[in-house]
N, C-alpha and C. Protein backbone atom coordinates (compact mmCIF):
# COMPACT_ATOMS: atom_id res chain seq x y z
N UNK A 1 1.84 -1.74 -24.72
CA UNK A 1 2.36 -2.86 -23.97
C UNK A 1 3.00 -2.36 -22.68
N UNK A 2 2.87 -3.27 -21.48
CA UNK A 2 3.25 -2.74 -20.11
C UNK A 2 4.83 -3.18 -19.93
N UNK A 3 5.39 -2.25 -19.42
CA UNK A 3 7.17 -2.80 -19.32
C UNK A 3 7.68 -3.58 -18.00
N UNK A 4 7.51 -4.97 -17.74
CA UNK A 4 7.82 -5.39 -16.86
C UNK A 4 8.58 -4.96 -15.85
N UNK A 5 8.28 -5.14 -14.57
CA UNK A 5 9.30 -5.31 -13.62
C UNK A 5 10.36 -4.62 -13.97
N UNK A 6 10.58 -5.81 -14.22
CA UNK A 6 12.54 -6.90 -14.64
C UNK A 6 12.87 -5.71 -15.72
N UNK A 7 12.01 -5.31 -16.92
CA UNK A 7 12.48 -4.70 -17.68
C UNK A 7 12.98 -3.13 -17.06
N UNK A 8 12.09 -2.75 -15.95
CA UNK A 8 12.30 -1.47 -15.55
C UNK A 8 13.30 -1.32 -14.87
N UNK A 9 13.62 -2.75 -13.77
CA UNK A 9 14.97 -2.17 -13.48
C UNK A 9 16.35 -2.91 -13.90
N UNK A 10 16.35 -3.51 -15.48
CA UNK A 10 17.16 -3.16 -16.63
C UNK A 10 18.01 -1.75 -16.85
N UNK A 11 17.08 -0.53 -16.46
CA UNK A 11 17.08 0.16 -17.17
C UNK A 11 17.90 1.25 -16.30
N UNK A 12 18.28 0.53 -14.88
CA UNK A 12 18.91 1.71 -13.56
C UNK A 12 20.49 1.36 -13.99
N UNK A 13 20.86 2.66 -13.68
CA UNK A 13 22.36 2.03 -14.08
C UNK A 13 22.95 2.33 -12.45
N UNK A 14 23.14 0.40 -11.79
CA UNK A 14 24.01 0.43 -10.57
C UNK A 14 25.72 1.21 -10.53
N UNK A 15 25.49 1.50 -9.24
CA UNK A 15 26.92 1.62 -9.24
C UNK A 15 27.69 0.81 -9.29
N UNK A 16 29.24 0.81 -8.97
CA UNK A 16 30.19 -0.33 -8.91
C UNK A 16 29.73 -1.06 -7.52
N UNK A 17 29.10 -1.12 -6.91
CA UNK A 17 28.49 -1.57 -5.32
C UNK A 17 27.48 -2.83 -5.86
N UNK A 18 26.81 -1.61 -7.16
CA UNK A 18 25.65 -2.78 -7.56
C UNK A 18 24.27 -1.80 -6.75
N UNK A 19 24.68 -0.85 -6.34
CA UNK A 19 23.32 0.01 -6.02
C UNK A 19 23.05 1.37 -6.58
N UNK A 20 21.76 1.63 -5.95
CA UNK A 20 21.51 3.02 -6.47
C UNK A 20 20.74 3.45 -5.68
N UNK A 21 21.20 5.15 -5.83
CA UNK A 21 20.73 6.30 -4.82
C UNK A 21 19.02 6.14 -4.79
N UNK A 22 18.26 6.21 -3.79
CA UNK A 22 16.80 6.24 -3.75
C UNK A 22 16.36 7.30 -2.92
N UNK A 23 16.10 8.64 -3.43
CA UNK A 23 15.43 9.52 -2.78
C UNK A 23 14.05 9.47 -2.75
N UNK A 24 13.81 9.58 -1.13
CA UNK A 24 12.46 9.16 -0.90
C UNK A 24 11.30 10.73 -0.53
N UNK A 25 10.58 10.63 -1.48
CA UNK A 25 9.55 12.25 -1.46
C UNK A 25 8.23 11.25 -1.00
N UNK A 26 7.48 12.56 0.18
CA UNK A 26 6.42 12.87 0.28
C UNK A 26 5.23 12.82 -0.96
N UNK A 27 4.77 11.57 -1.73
CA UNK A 27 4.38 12.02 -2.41
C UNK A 27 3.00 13.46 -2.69
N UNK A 28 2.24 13.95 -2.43
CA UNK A 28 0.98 14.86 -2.31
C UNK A 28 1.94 16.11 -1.97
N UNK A 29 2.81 16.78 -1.25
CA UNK A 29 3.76 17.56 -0.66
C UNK A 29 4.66 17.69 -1.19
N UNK A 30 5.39 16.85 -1.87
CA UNK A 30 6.89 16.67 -2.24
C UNK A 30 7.56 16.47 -1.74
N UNK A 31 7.53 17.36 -0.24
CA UNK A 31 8.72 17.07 0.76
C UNK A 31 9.92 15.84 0.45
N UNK A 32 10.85 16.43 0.78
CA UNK A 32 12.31 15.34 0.30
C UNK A 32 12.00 14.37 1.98
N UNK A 33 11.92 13.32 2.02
CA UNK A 33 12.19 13.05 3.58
C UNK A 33 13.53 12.26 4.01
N UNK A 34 14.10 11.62 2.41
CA UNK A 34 15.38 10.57 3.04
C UNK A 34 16.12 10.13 1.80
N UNK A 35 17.06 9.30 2.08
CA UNK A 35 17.87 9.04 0.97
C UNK A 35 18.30 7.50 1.79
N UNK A 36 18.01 6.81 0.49
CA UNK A 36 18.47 5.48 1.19
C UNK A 36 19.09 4.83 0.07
N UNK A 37 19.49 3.44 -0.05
CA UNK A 37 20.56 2.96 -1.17
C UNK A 37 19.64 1.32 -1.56
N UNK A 38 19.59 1.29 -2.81
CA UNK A 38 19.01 0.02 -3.32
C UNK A 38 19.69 -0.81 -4.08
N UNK A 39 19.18 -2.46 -4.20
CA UNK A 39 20.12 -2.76 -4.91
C UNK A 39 19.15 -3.09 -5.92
N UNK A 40 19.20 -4.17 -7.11
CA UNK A 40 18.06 -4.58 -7.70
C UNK A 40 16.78 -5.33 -6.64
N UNK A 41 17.65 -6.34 -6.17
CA UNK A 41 16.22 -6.99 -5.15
C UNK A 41 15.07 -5.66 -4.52
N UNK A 42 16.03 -5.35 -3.56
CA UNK A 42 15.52 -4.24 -2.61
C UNK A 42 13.97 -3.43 -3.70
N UNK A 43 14.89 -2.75 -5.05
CA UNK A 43 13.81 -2.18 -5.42
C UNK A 43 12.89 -3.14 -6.21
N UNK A 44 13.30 -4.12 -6.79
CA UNK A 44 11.85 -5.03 -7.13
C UNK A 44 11.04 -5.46 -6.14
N UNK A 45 11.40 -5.48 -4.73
CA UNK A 45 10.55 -5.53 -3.50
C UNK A 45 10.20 -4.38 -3.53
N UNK A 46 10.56 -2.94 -3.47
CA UNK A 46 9.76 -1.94 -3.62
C UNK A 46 8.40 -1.37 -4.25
N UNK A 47 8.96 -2.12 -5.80
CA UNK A 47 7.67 -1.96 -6.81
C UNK A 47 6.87 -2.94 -6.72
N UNK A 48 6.86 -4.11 -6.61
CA UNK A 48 6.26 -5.30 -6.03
C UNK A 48 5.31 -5.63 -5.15
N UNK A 49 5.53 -4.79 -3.86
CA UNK A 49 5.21 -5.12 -2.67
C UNK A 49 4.79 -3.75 -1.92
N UNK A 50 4.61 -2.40 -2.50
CA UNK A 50 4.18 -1.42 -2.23
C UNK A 50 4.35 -0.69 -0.83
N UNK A 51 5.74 -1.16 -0.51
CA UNK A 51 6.44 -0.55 1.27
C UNK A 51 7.83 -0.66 0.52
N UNK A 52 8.34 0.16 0.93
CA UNK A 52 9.76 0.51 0.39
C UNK A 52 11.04 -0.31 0.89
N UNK A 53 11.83 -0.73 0.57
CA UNK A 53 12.67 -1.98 1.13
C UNK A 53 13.97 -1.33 0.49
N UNK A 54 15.29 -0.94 1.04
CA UNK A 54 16.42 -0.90 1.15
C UNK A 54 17.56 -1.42 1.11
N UNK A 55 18.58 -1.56 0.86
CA UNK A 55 20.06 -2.87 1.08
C UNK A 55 20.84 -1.22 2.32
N UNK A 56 20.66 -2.24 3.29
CA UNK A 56 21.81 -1.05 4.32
C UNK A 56 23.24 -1.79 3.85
N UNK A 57 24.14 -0.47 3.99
CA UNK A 57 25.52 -0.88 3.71
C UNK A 57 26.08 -1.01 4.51
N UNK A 58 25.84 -0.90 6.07
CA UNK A 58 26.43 -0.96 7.12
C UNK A 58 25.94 -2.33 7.48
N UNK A 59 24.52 -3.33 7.46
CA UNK A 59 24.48 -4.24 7.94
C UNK A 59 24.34 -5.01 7.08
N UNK A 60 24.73 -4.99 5.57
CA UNK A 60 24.59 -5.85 4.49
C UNK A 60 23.45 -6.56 4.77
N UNK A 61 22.23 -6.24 4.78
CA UNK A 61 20.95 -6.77 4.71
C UNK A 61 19.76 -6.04 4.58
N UNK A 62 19.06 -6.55 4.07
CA UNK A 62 17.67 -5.77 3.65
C UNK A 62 17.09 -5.46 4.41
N UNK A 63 16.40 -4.18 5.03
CA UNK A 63 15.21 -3.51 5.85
C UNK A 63 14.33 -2.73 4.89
N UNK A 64 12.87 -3.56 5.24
CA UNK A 64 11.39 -2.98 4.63
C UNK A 64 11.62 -1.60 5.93
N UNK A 65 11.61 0.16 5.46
CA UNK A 65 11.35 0.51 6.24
C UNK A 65 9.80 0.57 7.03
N UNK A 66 9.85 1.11 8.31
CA UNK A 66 9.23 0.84 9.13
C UNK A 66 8.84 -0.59 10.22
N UNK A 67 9.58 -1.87 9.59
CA UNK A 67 9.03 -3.15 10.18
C UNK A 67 9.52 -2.80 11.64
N UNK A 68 10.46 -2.13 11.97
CA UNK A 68 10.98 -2.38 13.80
C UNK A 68 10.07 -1.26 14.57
N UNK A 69 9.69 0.10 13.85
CA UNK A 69 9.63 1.44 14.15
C UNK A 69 8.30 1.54 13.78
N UNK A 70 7.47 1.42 13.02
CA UNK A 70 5.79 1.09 12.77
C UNK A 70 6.34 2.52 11.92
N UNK A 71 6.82 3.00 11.35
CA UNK A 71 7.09 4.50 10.71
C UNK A 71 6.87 3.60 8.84
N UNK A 72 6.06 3.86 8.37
CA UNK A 72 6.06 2.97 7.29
C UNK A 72 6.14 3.63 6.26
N UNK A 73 6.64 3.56 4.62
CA UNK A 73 6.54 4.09 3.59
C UNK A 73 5.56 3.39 2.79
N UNK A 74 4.80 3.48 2.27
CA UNK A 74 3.67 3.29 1.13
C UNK A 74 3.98 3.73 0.13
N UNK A 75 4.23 2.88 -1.23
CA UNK A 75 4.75 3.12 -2.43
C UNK A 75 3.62 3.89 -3.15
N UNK A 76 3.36 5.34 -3.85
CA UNK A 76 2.79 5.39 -4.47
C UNK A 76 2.90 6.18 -6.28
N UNK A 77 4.48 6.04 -6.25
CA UNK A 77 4.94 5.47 -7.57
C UNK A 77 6.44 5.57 -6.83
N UNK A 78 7.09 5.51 -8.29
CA UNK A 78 8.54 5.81 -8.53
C UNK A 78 8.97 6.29 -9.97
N UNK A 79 10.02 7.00 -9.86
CA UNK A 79 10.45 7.64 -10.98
C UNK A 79 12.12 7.42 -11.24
N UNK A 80 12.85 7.43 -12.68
CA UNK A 80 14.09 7.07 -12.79
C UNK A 80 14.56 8.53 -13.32
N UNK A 81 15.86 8.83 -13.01
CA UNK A 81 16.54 10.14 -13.50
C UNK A 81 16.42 10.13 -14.61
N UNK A 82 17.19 11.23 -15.67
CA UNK A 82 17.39 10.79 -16.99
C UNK A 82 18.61 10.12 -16.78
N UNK A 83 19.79 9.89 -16.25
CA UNK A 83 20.78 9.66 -16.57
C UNK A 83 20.75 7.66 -15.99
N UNK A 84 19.68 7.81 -15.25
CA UNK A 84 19.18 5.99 -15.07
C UNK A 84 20.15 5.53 -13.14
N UNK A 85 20.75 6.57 -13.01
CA UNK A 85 21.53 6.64 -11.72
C UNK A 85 20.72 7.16 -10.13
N UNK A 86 19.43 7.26 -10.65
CA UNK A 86 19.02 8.00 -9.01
C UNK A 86 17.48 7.65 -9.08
N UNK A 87 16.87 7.06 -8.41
CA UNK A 87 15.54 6.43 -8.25
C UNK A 87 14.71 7.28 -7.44
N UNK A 88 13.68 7.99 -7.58
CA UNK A 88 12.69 9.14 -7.19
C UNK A 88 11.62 8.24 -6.16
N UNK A 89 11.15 7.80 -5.42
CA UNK A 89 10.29 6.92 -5.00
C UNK A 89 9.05 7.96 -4.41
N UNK A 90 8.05 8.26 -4.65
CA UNK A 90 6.84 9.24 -4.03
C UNK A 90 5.92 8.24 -3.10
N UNK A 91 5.86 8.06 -1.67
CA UNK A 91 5.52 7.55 -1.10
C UNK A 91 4.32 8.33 0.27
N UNK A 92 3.65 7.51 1.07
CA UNK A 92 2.85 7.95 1.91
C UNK A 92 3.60 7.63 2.79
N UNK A 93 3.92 8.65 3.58
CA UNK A 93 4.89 8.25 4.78
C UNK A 93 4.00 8.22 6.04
N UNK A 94 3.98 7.75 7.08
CA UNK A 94 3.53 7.20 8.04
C UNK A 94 4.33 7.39 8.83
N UNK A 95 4.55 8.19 10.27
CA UNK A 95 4.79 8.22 11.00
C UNK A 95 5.93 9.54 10.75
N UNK A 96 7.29 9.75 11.34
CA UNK A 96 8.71 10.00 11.13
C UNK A 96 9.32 9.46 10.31
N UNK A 97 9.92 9.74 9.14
CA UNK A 97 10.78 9.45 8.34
C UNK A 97 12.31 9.20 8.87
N UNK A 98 12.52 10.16 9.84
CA UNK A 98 13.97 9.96 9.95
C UNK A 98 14.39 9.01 11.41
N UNK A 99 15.29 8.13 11.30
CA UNK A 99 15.57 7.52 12.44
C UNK A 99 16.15 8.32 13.84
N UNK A 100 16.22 9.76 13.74
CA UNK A 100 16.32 10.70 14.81
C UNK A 100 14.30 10.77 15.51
N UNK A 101 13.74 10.37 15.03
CA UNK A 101 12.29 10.70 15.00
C UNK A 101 11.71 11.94 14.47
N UNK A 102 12.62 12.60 13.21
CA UNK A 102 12.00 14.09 13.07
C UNK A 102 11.28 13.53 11.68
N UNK A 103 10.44 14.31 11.35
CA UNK A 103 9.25 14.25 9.67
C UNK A 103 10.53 13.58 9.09
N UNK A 104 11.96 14.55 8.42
CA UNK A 104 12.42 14.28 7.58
C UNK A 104 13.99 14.44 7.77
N UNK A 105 14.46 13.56 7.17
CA UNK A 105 16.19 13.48 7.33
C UNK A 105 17.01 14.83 6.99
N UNK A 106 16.17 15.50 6.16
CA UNK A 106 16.69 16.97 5.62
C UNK A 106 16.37 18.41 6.41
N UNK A 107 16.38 18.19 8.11
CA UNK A 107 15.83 19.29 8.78
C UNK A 107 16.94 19.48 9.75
N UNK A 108 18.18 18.97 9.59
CA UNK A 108 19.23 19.72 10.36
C UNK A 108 19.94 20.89 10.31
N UNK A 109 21.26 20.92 10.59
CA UNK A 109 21.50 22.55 10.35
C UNK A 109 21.76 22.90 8.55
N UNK A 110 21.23 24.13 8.71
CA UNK A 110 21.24 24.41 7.38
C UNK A 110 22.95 24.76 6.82
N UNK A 111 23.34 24.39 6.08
CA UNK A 111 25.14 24.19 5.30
C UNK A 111 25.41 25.70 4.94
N UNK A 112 23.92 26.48 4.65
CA UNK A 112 24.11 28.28 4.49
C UNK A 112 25.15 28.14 3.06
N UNK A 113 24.69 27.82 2.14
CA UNK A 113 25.69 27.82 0.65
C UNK A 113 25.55 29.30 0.04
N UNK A 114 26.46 29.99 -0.36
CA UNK A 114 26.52 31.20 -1.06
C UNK A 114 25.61 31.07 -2.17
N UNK A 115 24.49 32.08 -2.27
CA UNK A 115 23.66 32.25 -3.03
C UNK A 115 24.23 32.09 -4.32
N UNK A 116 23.90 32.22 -5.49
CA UNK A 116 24.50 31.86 -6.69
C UNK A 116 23.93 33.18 -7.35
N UNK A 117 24.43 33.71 -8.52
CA UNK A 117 24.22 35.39 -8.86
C UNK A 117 22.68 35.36 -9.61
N UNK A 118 22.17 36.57 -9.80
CA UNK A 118 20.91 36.87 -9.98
C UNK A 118 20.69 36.21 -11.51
N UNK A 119 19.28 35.86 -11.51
CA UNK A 119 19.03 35.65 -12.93
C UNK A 119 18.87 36.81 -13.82
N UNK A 120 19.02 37.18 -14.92
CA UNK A 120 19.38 38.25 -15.83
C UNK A 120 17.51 38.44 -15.88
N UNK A 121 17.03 39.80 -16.02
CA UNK A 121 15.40 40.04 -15.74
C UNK A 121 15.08 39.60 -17.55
């Protein structure tokens, strides 16, 4: 039996906002390209409607990305954490991902984090 919609996103656990984290991958590549925030609507327009749709928190309103920028995402799945808190979305990206115009939101300066100690051979 197929798990509805509705049933799948039952199953996200929102924050106190009522959203959840949506990291957006390259699907064929992996590449990470963005991180954006959903609420339920947003992502049942996501799975629904096969272009990725968002809740911005700065303009309290929904943007399908790409509609202003022709930079478009193409849904070609999605995935839920185990913990039901962070939404995986594997998409065909079209154009620039990031609103600077670069591929991907994750190509600025690198943070340089202290390596973490060797794995035991």
């Amino acid at each position: 039996m197929t798990e509805t919609v509705d049933g799948r996103i039952e199953r996200v656990t929102f924050n106190g906002d009522g959203l959840v984290a949506a990291i957006i991958q390259q699907w064929d590549t992996r590449e990470v390209l963005m991180l954006g925030w959903m609420d339920a609507e947003a992502l049942r327009r996501t799975l629904t409607e096969g272009r990725v749709t968002f809740w911005s928190r700065s303009r309290q309103e929904y943007w399908r990305k790409g509609d202003t920028s022709g930079n478009i995402q193409l849904v070609r799945g999605a995935r839920l954490d185990c913990d039901g808190d962070a939404v995986l979305v594997q998409v065909e990206q079209v154009g620039p991902a990031c609103h600077t115009g670069t591929r991907t939101c994750f190509d600025a300066d690198d943070l340089e984090a202290t390596r973490g100690p060797e794995l035991p051979a």
